[in-house]
Protein backbone atom coordinates (compact mmCIF):
# COMPACT_ATOMS: atom_id res chain seq x y z
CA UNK A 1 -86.06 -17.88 -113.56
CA UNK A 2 -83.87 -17.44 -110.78
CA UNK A 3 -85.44 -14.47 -109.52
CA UNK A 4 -88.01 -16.06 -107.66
CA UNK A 5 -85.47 -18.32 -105.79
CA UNK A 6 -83.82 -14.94 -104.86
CA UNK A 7 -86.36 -13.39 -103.37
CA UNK A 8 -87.11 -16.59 -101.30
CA UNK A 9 -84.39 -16.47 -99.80
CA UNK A 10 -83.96 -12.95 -99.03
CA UNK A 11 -87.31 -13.02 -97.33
CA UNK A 12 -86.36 -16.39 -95.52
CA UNK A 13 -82.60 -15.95 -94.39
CA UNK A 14 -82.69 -13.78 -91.95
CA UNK A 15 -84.92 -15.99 -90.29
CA UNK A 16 -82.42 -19.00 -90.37
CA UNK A 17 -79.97 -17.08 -88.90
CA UNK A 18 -81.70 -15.71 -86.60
CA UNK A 19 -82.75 -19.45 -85.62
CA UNK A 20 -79.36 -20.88 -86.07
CA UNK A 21 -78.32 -18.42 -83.81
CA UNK A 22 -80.76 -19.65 -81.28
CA UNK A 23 -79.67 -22.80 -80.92
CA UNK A 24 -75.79 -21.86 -80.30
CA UNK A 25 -76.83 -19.65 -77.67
CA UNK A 26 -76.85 -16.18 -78.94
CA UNK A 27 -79.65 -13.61 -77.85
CA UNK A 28 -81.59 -13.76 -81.21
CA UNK A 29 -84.70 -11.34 -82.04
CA UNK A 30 -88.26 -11.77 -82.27
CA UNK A 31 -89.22 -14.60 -85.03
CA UNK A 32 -92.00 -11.15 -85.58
CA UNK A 33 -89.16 -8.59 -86.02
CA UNK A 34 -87.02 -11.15 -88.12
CA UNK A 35 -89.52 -11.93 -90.43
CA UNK A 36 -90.44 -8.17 -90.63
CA UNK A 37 -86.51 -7.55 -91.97
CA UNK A 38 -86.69 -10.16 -94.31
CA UNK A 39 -89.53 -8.20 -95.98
CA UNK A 40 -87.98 -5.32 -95.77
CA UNK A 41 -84.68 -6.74 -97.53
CA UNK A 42 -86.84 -7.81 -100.49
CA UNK A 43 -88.08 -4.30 -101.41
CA UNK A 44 -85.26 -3.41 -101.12
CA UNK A 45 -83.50 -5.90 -103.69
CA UNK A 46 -87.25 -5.09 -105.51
CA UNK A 47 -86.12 -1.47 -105.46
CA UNK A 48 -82.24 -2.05 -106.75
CA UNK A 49 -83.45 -4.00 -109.32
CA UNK A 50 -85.35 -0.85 -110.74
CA UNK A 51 -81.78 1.16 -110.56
CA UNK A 52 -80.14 -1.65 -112.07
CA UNK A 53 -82.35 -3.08 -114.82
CA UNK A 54 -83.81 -0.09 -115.81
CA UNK A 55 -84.54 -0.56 -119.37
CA UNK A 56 -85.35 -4.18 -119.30
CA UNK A 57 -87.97 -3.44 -116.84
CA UNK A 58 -89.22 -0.39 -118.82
CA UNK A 59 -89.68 -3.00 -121.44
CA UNK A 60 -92.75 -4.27 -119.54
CA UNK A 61 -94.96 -1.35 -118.99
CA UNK A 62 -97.35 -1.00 -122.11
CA UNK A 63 -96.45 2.13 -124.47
CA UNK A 64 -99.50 3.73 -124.17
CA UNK A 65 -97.83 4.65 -120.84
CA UNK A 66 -95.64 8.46 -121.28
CA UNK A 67 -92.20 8.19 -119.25
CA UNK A 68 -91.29 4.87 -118.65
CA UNK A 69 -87.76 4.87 -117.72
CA UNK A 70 -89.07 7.53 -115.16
CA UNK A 71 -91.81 5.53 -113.72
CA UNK A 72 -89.41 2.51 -113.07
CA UNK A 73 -86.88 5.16 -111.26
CA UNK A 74 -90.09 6.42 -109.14
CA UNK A 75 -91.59 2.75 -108.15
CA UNK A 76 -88.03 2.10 -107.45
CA UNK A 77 -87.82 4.64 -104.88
CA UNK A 78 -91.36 4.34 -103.74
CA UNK A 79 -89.99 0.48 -103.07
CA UNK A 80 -86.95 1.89 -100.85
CA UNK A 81 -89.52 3.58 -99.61
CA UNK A 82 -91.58 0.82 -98.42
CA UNK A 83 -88.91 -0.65 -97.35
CA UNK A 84 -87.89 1.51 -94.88
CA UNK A 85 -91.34 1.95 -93.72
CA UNK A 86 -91.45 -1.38 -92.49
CA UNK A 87 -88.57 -0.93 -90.12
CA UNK A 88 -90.32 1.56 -87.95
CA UNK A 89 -93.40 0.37 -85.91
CA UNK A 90 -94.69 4.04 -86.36
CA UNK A 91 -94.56 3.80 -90.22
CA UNK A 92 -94.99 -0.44 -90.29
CA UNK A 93 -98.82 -0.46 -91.08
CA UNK A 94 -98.97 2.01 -93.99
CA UNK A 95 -96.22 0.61 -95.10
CA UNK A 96 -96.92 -2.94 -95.43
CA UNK A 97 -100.89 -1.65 -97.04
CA UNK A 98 -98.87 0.14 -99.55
CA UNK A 99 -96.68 -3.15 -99.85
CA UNK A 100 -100.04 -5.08 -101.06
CA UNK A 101 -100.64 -2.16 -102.99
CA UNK A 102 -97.81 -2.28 -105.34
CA UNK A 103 -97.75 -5.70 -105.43
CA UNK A 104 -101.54 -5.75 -106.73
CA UNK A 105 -100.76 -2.84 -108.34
CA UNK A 106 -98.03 -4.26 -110.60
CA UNK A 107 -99.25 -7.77 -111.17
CA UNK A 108 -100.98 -6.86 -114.40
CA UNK A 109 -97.57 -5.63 -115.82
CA UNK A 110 -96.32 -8.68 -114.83
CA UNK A 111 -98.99 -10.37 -116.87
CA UNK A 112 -97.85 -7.75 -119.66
CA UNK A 113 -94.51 -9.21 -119.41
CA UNK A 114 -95.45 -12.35 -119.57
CA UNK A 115 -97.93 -12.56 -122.50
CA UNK A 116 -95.05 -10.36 -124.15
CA UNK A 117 -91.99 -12.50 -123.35
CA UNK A 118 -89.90 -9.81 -122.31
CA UNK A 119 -86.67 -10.94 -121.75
CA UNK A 120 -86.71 -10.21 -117.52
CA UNK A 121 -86.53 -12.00 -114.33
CA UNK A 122 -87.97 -15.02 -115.91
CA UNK A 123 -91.05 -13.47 -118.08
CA UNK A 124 -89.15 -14.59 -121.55
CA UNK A 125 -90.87 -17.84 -120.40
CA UNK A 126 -94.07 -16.66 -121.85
CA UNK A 127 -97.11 -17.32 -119.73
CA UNK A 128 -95.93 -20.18 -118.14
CA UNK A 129 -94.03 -18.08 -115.69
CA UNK A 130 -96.86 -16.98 -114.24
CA UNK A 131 -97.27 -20.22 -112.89
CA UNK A 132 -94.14 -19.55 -110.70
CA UNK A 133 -94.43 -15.86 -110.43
CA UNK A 134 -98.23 -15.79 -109.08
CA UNK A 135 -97.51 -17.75 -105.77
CA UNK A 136 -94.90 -16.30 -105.10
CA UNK A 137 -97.51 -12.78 -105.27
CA UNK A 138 -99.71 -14.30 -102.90
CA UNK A 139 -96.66 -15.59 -100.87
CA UNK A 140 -95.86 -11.68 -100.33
CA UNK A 141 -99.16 -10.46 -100.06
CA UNK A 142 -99.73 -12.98 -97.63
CA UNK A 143 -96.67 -12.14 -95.81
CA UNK A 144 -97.31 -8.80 -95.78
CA UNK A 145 -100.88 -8.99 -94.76
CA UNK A 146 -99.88 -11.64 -91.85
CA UNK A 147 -97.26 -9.85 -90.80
CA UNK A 148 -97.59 -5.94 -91.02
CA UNK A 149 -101.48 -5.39 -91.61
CA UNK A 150 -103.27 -7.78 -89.51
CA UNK A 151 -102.18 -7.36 -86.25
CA UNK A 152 -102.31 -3.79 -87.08
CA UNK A 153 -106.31 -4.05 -87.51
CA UNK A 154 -106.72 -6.92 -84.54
CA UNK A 155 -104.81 -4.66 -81.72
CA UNK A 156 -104.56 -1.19 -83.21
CA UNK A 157 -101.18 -1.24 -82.42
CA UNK A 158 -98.12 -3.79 -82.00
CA UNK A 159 -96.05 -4.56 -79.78
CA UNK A 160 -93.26 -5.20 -82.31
């Protein structure tokens, strides 16, 4: 159940840092940009964990899908992939849509996972971790939406 924890903090350190840094007088980045790499950091520790838990995270996509093991390689790169997108204002927009995209995308295996107890990042809880897992879905999507899409369709394009 720890997972969840993890990724809060990923997406909210560099934040503090960047604020702690404010207030002993360094030059410190935009709370935007900050926020923006805190995101980014969490796709990427989404996209390790496909490298490194490979077969538990096989585990929860149904068998009636061919190639597991493969498909949790390729979302793992598509999420180094996102990642990275979100670095580059050029890139930032798509990106962060195909952020919300995944993260819609995958839910349901999450609810797989769940309903299954598969023993990963806190689904051998049974159902009940969907009652931590969900807000922290609309916590990203939310983040990503507020963040990367938004200001993307209100201005066309950011400053940031």
């Amino acid at each position: 159940m720890k997972t969840p924890i993890i990724i809060l903090v990923i997406l909210i350190a560099p934040y503090l840092i960047n604020a702690c840094s404010r207030l002993i007088g360094f030059k410190n980045f935009p709370d935007c940009i900050v926020l923006m790499l805190g995101l980014s950091l969490a796709f990427a520790f989404f996209g390790v964990g496909h490298f490194v838990m490979t077969e538990p995270l096989s585990r929860m996509i149904p068998d009636i899908f061919p190639f597991r093991i493969e498909l949790v390689y390729l979302t793992g790169v598509l999420e180094f992939l996102l990642a990275f997108g979100l670095l580059f204002p050029q890139s930032r927009n798509l990106a962060g849509l195909g952020c919300i995209a995944v993260l819609v995308g995958f839910f349901p295996f999450n609810i797989y996972a769940a309903f299954q107890s598969i023993d990963v990042g806190g689904h051998a809880w049974g159902p009940v971790y969907l009652w931590v897992r969900t807000p922290l879905q609309i916590i990203l999507l939310a983040w990503c939406w507020f963040l990367v899409v938004k200001p993307h369709v209100r201005y066309k394009k950011t400053a940031y």
